[in-house]
N, C-alpha and C. Protein backbone atom coordinates (compact mmCIF):
# COMPACT_ATOMS: atom_id res chain seq x y z
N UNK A 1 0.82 -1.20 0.00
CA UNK A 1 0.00 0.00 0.00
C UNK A 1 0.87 1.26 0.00
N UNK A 2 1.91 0.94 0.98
CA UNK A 2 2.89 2.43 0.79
C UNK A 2 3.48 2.72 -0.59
N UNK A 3 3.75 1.98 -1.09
CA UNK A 3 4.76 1.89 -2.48
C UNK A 3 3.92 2.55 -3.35
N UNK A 4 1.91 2.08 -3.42
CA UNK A 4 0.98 2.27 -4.53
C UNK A 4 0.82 3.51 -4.38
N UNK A 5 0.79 4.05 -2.92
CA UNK A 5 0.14 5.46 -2.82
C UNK A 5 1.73 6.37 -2.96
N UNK A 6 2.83 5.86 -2.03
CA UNK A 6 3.91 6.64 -3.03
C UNK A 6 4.25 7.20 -4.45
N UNK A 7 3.62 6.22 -5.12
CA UNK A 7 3.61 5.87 -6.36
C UNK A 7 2.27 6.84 -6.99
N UNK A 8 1.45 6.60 -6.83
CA UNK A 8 0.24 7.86 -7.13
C UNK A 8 0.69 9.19 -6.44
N UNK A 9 1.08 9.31 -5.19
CA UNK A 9 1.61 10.76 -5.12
C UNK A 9 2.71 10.95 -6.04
N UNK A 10 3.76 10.07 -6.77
CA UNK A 10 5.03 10.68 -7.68
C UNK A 10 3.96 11.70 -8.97
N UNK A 11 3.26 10.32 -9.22
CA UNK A 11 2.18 10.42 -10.53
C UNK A 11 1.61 12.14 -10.32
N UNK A 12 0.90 11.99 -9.10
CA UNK A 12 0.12 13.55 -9.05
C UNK A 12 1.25 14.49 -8.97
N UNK A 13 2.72 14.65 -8.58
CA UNK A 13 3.30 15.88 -8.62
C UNK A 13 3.55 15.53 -10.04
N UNK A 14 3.78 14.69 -10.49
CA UNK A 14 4.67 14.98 -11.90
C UNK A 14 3.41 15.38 -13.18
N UNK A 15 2.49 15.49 -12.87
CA UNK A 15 0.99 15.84 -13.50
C UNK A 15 1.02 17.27 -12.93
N UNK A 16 0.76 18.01 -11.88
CA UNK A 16 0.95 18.92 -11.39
C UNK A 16 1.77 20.14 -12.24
N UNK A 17 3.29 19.65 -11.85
CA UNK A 17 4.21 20.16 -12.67
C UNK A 17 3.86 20.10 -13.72
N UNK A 18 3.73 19.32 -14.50
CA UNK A 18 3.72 19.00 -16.22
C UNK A 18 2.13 20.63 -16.80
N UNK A 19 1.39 20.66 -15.37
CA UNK A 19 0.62 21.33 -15.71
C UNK A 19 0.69 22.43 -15.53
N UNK A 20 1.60 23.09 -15.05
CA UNK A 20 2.20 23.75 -14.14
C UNK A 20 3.15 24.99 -15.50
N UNK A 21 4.13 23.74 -15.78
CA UNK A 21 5.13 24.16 -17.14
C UNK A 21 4.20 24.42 -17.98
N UNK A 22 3.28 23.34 -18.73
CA UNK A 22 2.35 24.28 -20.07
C UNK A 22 1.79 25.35 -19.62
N UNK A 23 0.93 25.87 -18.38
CA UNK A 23 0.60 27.20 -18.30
C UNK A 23 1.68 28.35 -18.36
N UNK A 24 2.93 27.91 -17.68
CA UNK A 24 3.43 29.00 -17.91
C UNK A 24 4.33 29.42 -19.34
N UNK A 25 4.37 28.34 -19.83
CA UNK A 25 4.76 28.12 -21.01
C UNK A 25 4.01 29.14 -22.07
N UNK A 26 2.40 28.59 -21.93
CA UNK A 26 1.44 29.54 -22.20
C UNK A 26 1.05 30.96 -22.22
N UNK A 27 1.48 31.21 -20.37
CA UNK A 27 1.52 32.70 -20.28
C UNK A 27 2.86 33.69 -20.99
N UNK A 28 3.89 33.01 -20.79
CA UNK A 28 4.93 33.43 -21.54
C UNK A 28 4.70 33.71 -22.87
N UNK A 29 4.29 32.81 -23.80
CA UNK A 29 3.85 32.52 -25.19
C UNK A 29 2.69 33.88 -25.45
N UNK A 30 2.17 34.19 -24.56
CA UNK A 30 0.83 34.99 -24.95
C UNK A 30 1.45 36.84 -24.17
N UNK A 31 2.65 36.70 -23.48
CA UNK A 31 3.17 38.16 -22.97
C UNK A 31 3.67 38.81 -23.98
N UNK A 32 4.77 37.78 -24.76
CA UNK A 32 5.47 37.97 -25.85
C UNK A 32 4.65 38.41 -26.89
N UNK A 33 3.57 37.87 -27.29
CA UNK A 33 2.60 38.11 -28.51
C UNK A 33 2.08 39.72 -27.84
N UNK A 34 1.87 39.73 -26.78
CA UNK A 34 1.59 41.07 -26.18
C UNK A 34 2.08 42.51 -26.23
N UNK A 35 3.44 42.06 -25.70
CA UNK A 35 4.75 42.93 -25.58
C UNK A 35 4.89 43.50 -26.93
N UNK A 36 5.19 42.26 -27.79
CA UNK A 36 5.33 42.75 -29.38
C UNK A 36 4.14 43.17 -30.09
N UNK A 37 2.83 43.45 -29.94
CA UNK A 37 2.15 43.96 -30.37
C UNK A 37 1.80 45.41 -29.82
N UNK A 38 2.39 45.52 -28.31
CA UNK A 38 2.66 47.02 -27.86
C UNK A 38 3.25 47.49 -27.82
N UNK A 39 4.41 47.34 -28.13
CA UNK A 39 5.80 47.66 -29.34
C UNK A 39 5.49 48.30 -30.50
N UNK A 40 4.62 47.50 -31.37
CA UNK A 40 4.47 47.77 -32.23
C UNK A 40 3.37 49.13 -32.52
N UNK A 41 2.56 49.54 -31.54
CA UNK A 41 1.77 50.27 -31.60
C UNK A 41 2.50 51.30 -31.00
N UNK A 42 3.48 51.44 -29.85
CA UNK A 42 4.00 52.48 -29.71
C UNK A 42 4.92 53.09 -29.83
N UNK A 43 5.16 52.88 -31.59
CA UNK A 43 6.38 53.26 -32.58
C UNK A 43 5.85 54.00 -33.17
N UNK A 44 5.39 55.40 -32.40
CA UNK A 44 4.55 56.60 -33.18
C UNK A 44 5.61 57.64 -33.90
N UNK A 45 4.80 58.46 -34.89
CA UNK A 45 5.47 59.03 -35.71
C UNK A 45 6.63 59.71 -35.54
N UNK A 46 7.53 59.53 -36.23
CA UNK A 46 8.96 60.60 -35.68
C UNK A 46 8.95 61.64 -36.84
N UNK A 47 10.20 62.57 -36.31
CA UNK A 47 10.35 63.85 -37.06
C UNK A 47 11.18 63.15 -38.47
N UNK A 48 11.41 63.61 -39.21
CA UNK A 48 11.95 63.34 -40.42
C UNK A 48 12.84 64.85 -40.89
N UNK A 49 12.63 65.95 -40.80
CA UNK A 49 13.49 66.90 -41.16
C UNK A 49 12.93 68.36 -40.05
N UNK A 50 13.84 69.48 -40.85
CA UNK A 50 13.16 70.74 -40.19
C UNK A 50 13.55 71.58 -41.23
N UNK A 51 12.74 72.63 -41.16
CA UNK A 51 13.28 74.00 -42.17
C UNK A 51 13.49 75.07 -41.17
N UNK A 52 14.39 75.64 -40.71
CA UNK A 52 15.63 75.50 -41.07
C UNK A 52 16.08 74.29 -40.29
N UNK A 53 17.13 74.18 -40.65
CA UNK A 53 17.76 72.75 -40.90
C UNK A 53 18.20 72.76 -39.07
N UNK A 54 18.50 72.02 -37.93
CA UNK A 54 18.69 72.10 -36.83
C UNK A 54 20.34 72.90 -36.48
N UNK A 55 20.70 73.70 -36.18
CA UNK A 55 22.27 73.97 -36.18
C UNK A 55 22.51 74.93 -37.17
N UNK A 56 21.54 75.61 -38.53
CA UNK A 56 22.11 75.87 -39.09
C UNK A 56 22.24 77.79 -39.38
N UNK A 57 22.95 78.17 -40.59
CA UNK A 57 22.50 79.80 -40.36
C UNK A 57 21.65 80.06 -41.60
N UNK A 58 20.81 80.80 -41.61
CA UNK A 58 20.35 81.37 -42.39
C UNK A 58 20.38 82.99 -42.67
N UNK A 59 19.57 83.33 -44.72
CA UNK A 59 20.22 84.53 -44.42
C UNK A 59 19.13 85.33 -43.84
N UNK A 60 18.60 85.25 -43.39
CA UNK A 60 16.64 86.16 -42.85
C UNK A 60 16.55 85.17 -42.57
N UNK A 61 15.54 85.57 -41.20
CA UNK A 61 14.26 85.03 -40.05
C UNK A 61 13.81 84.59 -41.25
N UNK A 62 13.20 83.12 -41.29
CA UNK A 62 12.21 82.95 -42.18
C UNK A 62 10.56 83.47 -42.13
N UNK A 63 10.08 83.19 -43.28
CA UNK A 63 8.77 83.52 -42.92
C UNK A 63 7.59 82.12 -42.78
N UNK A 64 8.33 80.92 -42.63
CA UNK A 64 7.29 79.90 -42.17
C UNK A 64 8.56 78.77 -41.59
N UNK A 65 8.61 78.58 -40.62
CA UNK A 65 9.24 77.26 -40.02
C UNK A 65 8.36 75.98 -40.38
N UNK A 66 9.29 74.81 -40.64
CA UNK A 66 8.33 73.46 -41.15
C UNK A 66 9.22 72.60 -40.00
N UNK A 67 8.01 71.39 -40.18
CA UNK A 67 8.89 70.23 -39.20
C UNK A 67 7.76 69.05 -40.02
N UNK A 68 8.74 68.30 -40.65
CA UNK A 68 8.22 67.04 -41.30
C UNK A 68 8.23 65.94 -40.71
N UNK A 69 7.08 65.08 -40.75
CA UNK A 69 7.05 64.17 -39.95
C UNK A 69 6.81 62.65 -40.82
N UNK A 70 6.73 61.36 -40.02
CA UNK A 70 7.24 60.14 -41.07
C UNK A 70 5.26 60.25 -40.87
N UNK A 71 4.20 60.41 -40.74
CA UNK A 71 3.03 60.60 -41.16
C UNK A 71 2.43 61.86 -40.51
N UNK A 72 1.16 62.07 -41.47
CA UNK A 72 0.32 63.46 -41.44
C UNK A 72 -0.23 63.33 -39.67
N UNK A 73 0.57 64.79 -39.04
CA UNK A 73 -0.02 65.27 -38.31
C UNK A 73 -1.09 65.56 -38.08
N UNK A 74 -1.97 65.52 -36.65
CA UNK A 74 -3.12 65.83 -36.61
C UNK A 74 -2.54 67.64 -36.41
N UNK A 75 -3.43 68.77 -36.67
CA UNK A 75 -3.82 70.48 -36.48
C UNK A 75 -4.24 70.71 -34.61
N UNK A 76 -5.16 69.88 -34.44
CA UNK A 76 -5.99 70.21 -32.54
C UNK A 76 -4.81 69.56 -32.10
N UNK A 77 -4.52 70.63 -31.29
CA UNK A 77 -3.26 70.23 -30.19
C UNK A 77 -1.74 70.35 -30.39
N UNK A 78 -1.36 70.64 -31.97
CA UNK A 78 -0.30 71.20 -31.98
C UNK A 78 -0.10 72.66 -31.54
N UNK A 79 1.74 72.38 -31.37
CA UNK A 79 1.69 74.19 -31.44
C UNK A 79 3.39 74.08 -31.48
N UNK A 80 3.69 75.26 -32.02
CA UNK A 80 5.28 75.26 -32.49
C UNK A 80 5.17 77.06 -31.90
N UNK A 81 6.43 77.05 -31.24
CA UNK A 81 7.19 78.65 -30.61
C UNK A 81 8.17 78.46 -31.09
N UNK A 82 8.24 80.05 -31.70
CA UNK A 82 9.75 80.45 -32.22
C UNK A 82 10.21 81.78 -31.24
N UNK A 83 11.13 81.28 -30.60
CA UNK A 83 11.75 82.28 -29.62
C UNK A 83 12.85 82.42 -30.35
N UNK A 84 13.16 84.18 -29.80
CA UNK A 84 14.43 84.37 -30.00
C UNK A 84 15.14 84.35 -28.61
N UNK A 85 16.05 85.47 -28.88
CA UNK A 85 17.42 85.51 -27.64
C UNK A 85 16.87 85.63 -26.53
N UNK A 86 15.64 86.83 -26.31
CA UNK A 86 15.04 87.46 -25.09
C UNK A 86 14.04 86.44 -24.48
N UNK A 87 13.45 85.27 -25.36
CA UNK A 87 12.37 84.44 -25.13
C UNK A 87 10.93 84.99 -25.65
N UNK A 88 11.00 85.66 -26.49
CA UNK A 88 10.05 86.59 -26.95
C UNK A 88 9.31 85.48 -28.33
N UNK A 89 7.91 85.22 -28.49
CA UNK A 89 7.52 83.96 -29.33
C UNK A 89 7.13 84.85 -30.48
N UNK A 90 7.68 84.37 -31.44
CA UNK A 90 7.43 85.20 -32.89
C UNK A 90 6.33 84.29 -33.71
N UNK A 91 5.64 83.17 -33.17
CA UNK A 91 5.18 82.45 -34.27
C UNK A 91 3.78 83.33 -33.90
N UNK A 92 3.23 83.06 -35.24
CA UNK A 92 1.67 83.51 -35.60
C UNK A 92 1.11 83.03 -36.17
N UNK A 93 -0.36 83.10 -35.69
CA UNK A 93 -1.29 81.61 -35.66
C UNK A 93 -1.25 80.86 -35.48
N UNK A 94 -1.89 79.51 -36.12
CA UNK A 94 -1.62 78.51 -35.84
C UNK A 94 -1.28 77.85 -36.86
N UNK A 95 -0.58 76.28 -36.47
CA UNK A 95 -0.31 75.65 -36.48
C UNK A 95 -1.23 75.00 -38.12
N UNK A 96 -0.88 75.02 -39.14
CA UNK A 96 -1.23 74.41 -40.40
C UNK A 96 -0.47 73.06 -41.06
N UNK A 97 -1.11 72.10 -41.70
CA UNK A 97 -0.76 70.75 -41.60
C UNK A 97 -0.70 70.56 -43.42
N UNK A 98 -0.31 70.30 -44.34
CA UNK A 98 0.33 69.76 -45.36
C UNK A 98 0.61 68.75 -45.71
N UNK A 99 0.10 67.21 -46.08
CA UNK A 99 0.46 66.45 -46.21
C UNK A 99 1.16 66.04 -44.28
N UNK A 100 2.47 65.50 -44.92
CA UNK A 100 3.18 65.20 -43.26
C UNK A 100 4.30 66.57 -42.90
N UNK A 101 3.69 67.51 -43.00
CA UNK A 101 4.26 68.60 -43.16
C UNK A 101 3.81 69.63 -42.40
N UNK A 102 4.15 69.93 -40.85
CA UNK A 102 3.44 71.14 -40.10
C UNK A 102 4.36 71.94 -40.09
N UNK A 103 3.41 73.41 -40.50
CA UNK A 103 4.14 74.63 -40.50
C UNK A 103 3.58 75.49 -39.74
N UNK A 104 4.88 76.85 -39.28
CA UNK A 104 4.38 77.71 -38.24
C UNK A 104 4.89 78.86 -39.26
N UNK A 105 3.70 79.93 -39.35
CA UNK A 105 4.19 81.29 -39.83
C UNK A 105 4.78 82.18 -38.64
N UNK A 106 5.81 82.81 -39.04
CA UNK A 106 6.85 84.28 -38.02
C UNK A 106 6.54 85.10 -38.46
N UNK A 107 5.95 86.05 -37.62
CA UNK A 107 5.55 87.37 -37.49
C UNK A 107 6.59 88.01 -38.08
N UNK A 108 6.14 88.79 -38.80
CA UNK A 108 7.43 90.23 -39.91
C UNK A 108 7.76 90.80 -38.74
N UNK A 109 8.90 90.92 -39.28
CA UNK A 109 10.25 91.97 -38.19
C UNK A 109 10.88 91.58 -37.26
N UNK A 110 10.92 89.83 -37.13
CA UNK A 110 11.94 89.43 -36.21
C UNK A 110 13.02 89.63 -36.24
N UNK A 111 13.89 89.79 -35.21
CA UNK A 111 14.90 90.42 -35.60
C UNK A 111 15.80 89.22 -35.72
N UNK A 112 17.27 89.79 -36.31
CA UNK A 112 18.34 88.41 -36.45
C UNK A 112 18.83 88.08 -35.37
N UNK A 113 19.44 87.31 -35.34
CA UNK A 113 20.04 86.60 -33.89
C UNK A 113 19.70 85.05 -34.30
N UNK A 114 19.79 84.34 -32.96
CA UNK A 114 20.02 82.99 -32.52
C UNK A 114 17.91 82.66 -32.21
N UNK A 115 17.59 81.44 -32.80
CA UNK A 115 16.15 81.29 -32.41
C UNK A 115 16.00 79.92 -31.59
N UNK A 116 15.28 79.70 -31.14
CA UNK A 116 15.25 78.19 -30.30
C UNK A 116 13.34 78.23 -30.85
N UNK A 117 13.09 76.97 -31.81
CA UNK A 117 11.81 76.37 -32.32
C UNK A 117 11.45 75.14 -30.90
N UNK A 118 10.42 75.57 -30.30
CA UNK A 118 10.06 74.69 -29.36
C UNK A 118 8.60 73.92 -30.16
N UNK A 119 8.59 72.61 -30.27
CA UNK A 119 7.71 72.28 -31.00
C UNK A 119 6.88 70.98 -30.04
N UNK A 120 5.59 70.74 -30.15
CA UNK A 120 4.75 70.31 -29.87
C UNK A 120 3.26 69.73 -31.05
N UNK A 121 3.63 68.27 -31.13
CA UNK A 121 2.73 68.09 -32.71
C UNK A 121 2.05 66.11 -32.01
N UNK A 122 1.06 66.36 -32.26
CA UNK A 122 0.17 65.34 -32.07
C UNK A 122 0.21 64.03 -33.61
N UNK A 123 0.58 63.17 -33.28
CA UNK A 123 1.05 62.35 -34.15
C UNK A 123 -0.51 61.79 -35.00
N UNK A 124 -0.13 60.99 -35.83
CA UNK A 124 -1.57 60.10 -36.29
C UNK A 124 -1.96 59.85 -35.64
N UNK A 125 -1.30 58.62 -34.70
CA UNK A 125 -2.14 57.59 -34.11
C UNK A 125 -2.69 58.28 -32.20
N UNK A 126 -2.78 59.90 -32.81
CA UNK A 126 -3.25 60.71 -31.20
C UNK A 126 -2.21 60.81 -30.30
N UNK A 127 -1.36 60.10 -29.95
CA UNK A 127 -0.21 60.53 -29.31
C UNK A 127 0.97 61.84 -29.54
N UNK A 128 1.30 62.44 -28.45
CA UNK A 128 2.04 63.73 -28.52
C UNK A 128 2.92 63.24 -28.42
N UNK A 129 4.25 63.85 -29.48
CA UNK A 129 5.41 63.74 -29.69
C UNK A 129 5.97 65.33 -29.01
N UNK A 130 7.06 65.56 -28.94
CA UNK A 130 7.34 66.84 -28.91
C UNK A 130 9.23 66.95 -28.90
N UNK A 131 9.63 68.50 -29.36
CA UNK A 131 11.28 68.31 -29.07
C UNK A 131 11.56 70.04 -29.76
N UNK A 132 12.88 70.09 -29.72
CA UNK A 132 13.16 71.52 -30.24
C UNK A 132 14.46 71.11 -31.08
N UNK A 133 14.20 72.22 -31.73
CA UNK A 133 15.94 72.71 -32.73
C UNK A 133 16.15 74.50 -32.41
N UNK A 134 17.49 74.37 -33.59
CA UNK A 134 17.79 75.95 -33.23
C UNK A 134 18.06 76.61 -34.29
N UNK A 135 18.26 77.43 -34.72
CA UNK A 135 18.76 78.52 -36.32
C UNK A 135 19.25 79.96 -35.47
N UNK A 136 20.44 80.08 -36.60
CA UNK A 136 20.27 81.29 -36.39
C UNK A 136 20.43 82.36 -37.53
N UNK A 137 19.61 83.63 -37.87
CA UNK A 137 19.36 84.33 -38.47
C UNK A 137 20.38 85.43 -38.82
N UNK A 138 21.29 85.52 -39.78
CA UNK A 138 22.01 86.71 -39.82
C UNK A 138 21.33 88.39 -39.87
N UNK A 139 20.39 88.13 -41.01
CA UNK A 139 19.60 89.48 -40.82
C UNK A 139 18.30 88.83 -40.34
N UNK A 140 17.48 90.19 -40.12
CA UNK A 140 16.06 90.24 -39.81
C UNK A 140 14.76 90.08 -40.60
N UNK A 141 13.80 89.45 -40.42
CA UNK A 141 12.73 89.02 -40.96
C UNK A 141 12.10 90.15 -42.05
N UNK A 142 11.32 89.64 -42.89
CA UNK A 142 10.86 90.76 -43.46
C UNK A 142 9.68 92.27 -42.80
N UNK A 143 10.22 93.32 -42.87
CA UNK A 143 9.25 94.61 -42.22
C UNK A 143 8.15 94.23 -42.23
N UNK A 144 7.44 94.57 -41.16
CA UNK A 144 5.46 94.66 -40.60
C UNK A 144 4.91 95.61 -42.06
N UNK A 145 5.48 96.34 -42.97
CA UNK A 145 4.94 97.22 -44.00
C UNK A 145 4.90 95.71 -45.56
N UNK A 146 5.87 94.85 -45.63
CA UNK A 146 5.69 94.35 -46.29
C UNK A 146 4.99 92.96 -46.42
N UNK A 147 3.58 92.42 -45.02
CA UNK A 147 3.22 91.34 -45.00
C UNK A 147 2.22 91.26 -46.35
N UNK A 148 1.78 92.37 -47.02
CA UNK A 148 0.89 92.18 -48.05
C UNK A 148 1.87 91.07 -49.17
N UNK A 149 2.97 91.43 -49.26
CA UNK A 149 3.88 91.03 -50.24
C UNK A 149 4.64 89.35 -49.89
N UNK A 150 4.74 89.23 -48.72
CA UNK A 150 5.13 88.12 -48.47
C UNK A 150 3.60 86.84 -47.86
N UNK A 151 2.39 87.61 -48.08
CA UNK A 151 1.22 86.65 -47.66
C UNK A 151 1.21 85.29 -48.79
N UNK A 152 1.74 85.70 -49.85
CA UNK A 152 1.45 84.48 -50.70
C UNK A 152 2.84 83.39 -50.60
N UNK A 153 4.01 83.91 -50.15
CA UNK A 153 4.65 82.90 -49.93
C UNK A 153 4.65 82.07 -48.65
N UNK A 154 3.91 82.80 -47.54
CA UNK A 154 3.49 82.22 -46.26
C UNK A 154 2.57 80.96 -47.02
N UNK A 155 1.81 81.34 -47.55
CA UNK A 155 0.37 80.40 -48.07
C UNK A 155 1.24 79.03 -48.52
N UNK A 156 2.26 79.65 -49.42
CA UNK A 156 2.86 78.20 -50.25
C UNK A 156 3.94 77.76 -49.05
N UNK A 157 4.17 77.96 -47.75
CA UNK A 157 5.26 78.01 -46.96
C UNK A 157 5.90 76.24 -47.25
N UNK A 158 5.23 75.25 -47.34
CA UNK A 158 5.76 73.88 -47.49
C UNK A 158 6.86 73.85 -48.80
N UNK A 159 6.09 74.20 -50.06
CA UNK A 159 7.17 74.20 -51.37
C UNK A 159 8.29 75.19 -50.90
N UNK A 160 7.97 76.54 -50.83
CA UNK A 160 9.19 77.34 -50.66
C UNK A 160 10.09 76.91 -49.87
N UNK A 161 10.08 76.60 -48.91
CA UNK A 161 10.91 76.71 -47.67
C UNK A 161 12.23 75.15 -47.68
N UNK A 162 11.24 74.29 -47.97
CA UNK A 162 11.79 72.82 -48.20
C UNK A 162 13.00 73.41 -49.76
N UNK A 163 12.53 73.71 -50.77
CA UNK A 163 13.45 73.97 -51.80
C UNK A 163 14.34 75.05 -51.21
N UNK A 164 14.62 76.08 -50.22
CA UNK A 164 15.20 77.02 -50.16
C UNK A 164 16.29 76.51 -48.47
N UNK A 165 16.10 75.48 -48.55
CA UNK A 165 17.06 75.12 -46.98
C UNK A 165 16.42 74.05 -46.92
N UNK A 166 17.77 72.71 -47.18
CA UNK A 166 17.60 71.22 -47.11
C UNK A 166 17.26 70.83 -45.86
N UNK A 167 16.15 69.76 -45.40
CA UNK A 167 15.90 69.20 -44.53
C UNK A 167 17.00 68.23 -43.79
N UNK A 168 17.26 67.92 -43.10
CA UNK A 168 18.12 67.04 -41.90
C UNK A 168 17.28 66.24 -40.65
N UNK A 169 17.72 65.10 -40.11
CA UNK A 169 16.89 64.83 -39.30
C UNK A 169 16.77 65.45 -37.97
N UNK A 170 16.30 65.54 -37.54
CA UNK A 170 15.42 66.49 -36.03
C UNK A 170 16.49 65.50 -34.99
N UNK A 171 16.91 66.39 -34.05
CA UNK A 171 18.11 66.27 -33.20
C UNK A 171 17.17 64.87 -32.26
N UNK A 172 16.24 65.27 -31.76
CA UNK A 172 15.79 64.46 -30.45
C UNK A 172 14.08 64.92 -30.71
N UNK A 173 13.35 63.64 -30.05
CA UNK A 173 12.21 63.49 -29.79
C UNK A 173 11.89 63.03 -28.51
N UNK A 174 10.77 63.77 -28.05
CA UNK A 174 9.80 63.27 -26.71
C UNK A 174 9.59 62.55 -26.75
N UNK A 175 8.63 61.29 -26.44
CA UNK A 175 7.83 60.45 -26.30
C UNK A 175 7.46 60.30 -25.34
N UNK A 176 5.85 60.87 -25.22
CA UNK A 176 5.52 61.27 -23.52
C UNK A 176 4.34 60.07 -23.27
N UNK A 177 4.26 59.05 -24.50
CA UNK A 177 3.31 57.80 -23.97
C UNK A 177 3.81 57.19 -23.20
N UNK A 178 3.16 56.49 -22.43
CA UNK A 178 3.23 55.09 -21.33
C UNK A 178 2.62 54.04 -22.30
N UNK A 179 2.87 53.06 -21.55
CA UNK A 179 2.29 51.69 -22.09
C UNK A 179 0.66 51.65 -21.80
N UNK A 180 0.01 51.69 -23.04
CA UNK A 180 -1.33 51.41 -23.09
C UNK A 180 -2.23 50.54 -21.54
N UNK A 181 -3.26 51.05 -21.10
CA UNK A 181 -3.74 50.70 -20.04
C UNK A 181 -4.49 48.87 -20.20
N UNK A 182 -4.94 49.20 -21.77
CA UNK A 182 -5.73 47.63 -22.19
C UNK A 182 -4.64 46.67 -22.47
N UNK A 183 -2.85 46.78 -22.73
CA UNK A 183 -2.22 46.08 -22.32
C UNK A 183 -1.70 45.28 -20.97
N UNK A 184 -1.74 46.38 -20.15
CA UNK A 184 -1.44 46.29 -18.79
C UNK A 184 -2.60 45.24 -17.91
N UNK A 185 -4.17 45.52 -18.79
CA UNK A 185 -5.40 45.02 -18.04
C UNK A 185 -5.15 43.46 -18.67
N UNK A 186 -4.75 43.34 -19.72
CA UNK A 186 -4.73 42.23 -20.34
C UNK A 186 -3.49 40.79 -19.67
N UNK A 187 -2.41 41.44 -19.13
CA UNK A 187 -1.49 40.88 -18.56
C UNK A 187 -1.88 40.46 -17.17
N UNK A 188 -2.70 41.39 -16.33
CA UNK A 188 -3.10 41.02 -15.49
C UNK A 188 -4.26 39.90 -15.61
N UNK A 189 -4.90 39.83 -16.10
CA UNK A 189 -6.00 38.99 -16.46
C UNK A 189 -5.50 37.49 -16.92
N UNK A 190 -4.43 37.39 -17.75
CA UNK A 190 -3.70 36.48 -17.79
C UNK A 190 -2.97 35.45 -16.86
N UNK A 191 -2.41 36.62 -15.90
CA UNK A 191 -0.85 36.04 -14.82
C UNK A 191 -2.79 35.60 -13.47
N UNK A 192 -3.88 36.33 -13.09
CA UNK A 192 -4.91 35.66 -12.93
C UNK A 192 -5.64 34.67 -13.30
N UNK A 193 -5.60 34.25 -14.07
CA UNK A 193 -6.08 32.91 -14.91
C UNK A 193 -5.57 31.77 -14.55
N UNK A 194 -3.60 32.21 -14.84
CA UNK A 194 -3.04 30.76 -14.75
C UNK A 194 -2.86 30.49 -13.38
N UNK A 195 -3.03 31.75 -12.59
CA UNK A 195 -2.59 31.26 -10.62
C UNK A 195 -4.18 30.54 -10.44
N UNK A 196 -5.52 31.26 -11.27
CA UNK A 196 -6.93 30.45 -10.85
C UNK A 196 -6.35 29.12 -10.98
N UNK A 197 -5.95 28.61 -12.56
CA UNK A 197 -5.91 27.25 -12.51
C UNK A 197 -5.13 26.64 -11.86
N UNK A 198 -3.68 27.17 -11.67
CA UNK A 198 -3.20 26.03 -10.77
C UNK A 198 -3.62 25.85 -9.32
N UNK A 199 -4.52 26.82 -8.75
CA UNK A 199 -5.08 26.68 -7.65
C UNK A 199 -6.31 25.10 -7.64
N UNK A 200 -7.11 25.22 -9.01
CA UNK A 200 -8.12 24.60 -8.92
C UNK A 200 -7.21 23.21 -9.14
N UNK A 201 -6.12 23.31 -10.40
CA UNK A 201 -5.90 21.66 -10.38
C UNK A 201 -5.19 21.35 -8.99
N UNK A 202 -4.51 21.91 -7.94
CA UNK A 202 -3.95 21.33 -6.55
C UNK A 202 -5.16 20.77 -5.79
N UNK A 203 -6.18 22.04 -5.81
CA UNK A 203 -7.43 21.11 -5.43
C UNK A 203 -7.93 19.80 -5.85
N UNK A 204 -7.94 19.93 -7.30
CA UNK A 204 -8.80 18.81 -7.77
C UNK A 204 -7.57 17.49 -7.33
N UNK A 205 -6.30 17.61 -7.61
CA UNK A 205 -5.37 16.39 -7.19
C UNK A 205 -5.04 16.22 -5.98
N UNK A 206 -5.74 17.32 -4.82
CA UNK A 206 -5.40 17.06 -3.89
C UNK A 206 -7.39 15.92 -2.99
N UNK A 207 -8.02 16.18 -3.64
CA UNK A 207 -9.32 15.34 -3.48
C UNK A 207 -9.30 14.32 -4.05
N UNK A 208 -8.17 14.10 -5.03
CA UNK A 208 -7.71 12.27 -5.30
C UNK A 208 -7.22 11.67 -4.42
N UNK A 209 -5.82 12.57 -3.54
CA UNK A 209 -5.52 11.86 -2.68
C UNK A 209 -6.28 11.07 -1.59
């Protein structure tokens, strides 16, 4: 009798275990499919260039800063500042979208100097990206008397600006997401499942004994 029931207790741990390894085998198998599918979703859009180029000089304040992105920006919720030396924000209006192409118009008469573009742009997939570059301006923007004259190249600001000062890639990006909440609910629900079952099969092999 000792040997049979020794022998059925080897049987029930090594059933146990065996059940034990495929769940976690399982949960592993299904984190990974997880992990890499929230990976994959939170590889949101990056910058791709800037006008002016990050570092570089130009000869005039421009009259539209661009920041290209690897897909079309959403308009609600962006916003791009062009400071100069004093911290003084030269951009005006808002924020206009082009293909994958957001541009900020500068107020006439900035003066030359050193600028710091602080930028803030809401990606496709709703997530905020954000980051800055710098230029600096030898002379000054065009006079407050001549915006009648420069309104139509503001309008075309994407063609002009891209042909008139080569794009480069954007120094650094934000990324101010966290890991999705329906991932996080999903893992938990999982690593719960497999502790339910191995609770229920100890029970159920422990009412054989």
């Amino acid at each position: 009798m000792k040997i049979l029931a020794r022998h059925h207790f080897c049987e029930t741990n090594m059933t146990l275990q065996g059940l034990v390894g495929r769940l976690m085998a399982g949960l592993l198998g299904a984190l990974l499919v997880v992990m890499g599918a929230s990976g994959a979703a939170l590889a949101h859009d990056s910058v791709t260039g800037t006008s002016p180029a990050n570092g570089t000089t130009v000869a005039t304040v421009p009259q539209t800063i661009e920041i290209s992105m690897s897909n079309t920006p959403a308009t609600i919720g962006s916003q791009v500042l062009v400071l100069d030396q004093a911290g003084t924000n030269w951009a005006q209006g808002d924020v206009t979208v082009l293909d994958a192409v957001a541009s900020q118009a500068v107020r006439p008469g900035a003066p030359a100097g050193s600028y710091t573009v602080k930028w803030r742009l809401v990606s496709s997939d709703s997530h905020p990206v954000e980051g800055e570059f710098s230029f600096t301006a030898t002379a000054a923007g065009a006079a407050p008397g001549a915006v009648a004259q420069t309104a139509p190249a503001i309008g075309a600001g994407p063609v002009a600006s891209v042909s008139a000062v080569p794009e480069v890639a954007a120094d650094a990006v934000t990324d101010t997401s966290a890991v999705p909440w329906s991932v996080i609910a999903l893992m938990v629900v999982l690593v719960g499942l497999v502790v339910a079952m191995v609770l229920a099969a100890r029970r159920r092999l422990s009412s054989e004994d």
